[in-house]
N, C-alpha and C. Protein backbone atom coordinates (compact mmCIF):
# COMPACT_ATOMS: atom_id res chain seq x y z
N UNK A 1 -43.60 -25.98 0.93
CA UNK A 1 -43.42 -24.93 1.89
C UNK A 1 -42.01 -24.98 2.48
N UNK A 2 -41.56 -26.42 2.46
CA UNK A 2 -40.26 -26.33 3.30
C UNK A 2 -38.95 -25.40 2.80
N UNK A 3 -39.64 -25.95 1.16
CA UNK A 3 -38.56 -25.63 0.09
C UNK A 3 -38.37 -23.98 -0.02
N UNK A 4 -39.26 -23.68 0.23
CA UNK A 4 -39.29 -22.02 0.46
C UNK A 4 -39.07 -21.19 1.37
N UNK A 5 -38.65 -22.08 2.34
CA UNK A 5 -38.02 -21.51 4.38
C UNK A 5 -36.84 -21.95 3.32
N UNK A 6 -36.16 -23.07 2.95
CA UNK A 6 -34.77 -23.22 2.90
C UNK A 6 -34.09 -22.42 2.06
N UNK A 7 -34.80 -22.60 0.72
CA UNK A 7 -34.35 -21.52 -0.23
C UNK A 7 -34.45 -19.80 0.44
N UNK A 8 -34.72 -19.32 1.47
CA UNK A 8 -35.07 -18.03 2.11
C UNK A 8 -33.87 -18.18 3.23
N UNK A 9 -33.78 -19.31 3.77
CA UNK A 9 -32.68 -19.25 4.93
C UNK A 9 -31.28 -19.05 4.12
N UNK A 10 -31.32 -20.05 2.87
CA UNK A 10 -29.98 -19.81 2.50
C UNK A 10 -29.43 -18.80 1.82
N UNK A 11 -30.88 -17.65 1.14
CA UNK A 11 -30.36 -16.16 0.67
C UNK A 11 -30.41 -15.49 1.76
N UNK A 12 -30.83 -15.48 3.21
CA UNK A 12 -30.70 -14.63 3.75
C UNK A 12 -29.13 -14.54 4.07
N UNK A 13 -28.82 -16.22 4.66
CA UNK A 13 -27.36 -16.04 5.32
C UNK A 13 -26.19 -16.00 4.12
N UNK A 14 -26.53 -16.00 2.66
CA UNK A 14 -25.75 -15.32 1.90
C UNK A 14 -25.56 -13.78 1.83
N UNK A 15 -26.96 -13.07 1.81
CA UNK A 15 -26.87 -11.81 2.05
C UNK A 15 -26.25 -11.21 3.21
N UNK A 16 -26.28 -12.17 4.42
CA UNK A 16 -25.45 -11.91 5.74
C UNK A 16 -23.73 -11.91 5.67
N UNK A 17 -23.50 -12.83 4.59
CA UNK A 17 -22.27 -13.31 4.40
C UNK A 17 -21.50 -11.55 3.45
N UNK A 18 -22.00 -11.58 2.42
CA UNK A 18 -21.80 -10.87 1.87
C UNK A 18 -21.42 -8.99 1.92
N UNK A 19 -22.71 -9.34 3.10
CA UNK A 19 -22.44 -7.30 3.65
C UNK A 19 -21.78 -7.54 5.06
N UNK A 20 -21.16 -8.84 5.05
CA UNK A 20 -20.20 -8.54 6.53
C UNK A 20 -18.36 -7.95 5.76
N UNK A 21 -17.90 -6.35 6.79
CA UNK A 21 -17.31 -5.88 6.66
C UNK A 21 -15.87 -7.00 6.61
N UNK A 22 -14.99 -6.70 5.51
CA UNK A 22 -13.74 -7.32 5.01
C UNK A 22 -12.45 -6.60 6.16
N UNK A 23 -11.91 -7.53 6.38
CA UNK A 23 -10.41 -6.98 6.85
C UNK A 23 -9.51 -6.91 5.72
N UNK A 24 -8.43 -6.21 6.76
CA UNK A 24 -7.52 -5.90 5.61
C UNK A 24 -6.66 -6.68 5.10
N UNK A 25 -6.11 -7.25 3.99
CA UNK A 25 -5.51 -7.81 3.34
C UNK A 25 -4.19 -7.67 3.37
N UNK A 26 -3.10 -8.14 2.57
CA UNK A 26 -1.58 -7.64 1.93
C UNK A 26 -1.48 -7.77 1.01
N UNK A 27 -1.09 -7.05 0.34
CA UNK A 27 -0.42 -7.18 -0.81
C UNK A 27 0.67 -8.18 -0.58
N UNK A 28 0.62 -8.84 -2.14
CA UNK A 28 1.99 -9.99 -2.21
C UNK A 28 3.60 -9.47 -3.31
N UNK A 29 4.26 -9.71 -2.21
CA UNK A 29 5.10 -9.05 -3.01
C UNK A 29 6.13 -8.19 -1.88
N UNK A 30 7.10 -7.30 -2.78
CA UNK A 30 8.17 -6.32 -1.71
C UNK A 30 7.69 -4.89 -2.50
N UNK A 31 7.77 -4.09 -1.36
CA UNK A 31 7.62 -2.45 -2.14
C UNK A 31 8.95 -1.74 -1.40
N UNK A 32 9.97 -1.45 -2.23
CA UNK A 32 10.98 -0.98 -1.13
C UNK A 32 11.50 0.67 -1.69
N UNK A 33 12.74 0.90 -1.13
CA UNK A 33 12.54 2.47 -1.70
C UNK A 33 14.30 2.75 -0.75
N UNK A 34 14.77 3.45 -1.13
CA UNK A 34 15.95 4.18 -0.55
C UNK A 34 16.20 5.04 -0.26
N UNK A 35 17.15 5.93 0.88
CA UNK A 35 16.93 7.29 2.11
C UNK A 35 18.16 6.94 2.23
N UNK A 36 18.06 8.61 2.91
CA UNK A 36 19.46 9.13 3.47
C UNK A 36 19.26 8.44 4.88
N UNK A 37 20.72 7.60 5.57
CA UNK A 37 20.10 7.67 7.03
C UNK A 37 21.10 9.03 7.71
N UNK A 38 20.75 8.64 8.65
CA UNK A 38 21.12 9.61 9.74
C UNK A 38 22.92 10.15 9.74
N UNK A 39 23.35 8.98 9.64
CA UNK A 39 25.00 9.39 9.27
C UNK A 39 25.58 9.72 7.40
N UNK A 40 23.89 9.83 6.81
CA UNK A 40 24.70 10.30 5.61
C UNK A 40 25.08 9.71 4.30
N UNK A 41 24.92 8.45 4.42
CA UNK A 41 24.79 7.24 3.97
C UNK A 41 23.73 6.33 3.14
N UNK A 42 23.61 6.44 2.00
CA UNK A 42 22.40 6.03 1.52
C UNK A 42 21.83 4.38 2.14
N UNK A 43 20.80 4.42 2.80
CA UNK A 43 20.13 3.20 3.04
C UNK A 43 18.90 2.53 2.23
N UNK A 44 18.46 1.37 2.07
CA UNK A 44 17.51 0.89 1.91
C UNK A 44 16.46 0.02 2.79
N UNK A 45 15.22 0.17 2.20
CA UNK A 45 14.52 -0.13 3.02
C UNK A 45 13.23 -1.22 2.20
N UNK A 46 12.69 -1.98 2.69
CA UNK A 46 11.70 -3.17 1.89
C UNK A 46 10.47 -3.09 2.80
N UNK A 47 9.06 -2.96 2.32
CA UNK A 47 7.87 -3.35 2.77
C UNK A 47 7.17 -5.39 2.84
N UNK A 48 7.45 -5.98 3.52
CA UNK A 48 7.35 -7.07 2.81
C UNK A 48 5.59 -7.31 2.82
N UNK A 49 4.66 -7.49 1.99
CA UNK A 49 4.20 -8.25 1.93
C UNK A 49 2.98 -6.91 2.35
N UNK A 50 2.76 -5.77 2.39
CA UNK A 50 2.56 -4.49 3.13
C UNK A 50 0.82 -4.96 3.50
N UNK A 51 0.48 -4.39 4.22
CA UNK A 51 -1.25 -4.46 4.47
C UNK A 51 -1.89 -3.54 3.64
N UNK A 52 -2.81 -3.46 3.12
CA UNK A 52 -3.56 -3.68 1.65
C UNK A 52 -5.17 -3.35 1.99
N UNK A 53 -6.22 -2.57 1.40
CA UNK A 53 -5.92 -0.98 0.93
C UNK A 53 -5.07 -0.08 1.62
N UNK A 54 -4.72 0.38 2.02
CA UNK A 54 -4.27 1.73 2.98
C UNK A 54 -2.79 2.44 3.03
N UNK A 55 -3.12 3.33 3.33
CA UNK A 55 -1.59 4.62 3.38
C UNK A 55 -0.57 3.76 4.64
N UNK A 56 0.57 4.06 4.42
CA UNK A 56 1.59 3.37 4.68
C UNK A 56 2.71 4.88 4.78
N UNK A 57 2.99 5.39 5.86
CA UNK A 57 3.89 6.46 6.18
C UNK A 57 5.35 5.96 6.23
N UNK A 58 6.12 6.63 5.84
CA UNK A 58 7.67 5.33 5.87
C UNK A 58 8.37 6.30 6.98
N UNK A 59 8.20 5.34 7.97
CA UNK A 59 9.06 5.49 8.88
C UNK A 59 10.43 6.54 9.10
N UNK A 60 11.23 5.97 8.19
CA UNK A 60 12.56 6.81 8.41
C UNK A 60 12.62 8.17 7.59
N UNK A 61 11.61 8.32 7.14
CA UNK A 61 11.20 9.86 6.35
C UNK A 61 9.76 10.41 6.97
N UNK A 62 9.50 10.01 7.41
CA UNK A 62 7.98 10.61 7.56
C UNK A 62 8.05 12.00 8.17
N UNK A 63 9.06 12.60 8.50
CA UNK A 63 8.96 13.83 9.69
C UNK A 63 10.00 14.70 8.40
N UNK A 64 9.08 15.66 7.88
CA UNK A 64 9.62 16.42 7.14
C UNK A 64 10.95 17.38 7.72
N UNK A 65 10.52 17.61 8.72
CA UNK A 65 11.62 18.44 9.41
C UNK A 65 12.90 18.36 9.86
N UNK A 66 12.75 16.80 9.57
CA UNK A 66 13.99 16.02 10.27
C UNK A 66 14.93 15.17 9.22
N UNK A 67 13.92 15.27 7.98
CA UNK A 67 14.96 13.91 7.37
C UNK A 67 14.56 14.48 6.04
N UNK A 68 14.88 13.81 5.09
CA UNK A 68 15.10 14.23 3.59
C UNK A 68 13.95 12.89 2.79
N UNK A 69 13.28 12.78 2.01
CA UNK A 69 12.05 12.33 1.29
C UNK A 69 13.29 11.01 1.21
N UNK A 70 12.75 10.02 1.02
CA UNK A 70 13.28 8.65 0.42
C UNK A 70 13.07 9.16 -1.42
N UNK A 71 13.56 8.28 -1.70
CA UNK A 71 13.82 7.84 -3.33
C UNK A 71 13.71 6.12 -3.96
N UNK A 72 13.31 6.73 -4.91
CA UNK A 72 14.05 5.20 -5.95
C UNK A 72 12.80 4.59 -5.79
N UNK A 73 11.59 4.46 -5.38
CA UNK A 73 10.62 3.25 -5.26
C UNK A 73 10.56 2.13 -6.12
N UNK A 74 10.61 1.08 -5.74
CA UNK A 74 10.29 -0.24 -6.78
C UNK A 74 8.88 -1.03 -6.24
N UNK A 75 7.78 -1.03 -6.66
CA UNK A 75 7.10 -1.93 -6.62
C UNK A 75 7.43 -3.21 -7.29
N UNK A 76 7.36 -3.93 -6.43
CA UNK A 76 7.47 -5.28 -7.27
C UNK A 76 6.18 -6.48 -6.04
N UNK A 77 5.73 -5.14 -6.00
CA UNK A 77 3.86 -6.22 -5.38
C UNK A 77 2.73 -6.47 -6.57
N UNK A 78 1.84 -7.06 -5.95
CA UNK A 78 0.83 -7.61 -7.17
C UNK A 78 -0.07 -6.81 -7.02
N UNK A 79 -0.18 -5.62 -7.00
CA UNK A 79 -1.23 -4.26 -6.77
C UNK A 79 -0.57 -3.09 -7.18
N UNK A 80 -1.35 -1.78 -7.63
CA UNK A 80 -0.85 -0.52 -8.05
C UNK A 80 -1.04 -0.03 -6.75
N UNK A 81 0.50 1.30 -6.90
CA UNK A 81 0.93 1.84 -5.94
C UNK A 81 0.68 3.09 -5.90
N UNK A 82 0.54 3.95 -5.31
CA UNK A 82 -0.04 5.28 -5.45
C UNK A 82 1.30 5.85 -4.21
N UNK A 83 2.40 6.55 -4.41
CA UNK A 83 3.41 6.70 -3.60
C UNK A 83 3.40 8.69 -3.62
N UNK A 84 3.40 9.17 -2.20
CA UNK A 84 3.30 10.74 -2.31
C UNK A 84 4.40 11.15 -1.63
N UNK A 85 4.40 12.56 -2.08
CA UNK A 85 5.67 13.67 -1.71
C UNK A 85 5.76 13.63 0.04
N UNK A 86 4.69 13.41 0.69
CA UNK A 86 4.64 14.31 1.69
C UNK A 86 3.84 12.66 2.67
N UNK A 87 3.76 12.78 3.96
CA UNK A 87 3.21 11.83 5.03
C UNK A 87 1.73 12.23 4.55
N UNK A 88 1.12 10.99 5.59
CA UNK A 88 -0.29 10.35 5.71
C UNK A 88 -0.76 10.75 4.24
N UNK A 89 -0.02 10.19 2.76
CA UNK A 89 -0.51 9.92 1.62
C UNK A 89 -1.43 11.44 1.44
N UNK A 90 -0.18 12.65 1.38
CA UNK A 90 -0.35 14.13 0.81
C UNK A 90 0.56 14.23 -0.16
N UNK A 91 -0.08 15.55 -0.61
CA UNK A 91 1.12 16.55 -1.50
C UNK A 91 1.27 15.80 -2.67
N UNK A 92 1.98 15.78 -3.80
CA UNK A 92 2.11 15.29 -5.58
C UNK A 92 1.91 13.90 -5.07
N UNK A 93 1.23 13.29 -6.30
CA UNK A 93 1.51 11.78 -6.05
C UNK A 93 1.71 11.02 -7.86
N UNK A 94 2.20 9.96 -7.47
CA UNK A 94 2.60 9.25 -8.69
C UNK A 94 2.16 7.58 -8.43
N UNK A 95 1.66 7.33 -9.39
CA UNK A 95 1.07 5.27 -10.09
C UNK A 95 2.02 4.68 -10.19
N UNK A 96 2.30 3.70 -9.43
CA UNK A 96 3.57 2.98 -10.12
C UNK A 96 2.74 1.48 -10.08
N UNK A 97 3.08 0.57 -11.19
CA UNK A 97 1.96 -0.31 -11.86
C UNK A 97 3.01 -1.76 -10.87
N UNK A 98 2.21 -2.23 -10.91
CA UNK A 98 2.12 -3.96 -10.12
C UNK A 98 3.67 -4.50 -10.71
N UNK A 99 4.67 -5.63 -10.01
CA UNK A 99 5.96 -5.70 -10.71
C UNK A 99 6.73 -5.11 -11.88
N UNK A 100 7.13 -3.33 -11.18
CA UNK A 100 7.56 -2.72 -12.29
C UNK A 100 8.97 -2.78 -12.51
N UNK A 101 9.59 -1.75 -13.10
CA UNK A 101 10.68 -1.31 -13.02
C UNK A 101 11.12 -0.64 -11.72
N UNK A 102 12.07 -0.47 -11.17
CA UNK A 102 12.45 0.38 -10.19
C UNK A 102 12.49 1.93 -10.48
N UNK A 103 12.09 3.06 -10.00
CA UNK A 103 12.09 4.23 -10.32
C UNK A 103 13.32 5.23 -10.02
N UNK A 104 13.39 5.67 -11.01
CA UNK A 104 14.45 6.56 -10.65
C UNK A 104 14.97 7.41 -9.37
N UNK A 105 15.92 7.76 -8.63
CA UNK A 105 16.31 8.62 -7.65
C UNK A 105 16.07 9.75 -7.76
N UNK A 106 15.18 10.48 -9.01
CA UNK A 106 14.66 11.45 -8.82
C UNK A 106 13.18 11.70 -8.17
N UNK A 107 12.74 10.26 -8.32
CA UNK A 107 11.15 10.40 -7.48
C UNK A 107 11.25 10.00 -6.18
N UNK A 108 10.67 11.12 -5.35
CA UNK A 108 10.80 11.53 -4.06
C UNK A 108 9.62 11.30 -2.95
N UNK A 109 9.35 10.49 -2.39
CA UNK A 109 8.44 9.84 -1.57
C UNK A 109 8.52 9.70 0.04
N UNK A 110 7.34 10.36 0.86
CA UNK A 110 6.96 10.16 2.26
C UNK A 110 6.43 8.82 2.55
N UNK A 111 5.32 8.57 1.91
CA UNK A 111 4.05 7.81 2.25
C UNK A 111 3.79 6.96 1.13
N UNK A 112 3.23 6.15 1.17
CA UNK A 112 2.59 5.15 0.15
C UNK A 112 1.05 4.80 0.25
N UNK A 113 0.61 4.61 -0.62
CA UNK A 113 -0.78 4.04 -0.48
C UNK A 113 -0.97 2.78 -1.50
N UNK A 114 -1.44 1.60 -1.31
CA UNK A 114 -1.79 0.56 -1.83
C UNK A 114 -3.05 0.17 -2.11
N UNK A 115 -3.25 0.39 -3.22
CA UNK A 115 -4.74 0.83 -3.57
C UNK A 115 -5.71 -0.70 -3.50
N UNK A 116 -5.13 -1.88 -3.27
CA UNK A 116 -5.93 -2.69 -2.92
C UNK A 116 -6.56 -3.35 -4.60
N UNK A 117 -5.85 -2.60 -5.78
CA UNK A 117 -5.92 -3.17 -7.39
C UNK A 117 -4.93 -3.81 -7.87
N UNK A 118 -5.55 -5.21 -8.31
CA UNK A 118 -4.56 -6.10 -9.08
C UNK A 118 -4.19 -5.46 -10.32
């Protein structure tokens, strides 16, 4: 009988273990990308280490009205990148795969999303 409370205590508090909600993670690695700044001047910019699933708005572009899309994205994190035209991860979007190549200055990016896949 005992053996059957213990074996029951220890699937329950596995099943407890299991459906308790996950925080969020980071990705390992840099995701960086390059913008016009304010005087005109091409700048760059690095995510280090970014928090992991979730949309990621970039700062010095995010306000369409005000600034011009960043360029160039390089993932070089250990997760696929899902990077869009437009803030809060809208408008065209493009995959860029886990330590890639750097992307060309023709791809044009607001927001990022880190899909949380090795």
């Amino acid at each position: 009988m005992r053996l059957r409370h213990t074996a029951a205590a220890a699937f329950g508090a596995l099943a407890l273990v299991v459906t308790l909600p996950t925080s969020a993670s980071a990705a390992t690695g840099d995701f960086s990308y390059k913008f016009v700044g304010l005087d005109g001047s091409p700048q760059s910019a690095t995510l280090h280490d970014p928090v992991s699933p979730g949309c990621v708005p970039l700062p010095e572009v995010a306000d369409p009205g005000s600034s011009e899309p960043a360029f160039a994205p390089h993932n070089d994190t250990d997760e696929w990148v899902m990077v869009f035209t437009e803030p809060d991860c809208t408008g065209d979007s493009w995959t860029l795969r886990p330590h890639g190549n750097p992307a060309t200055d023709r791809l044009k990016l607001r927001s990022v999303f880190l899909t949380g896949r090795h």
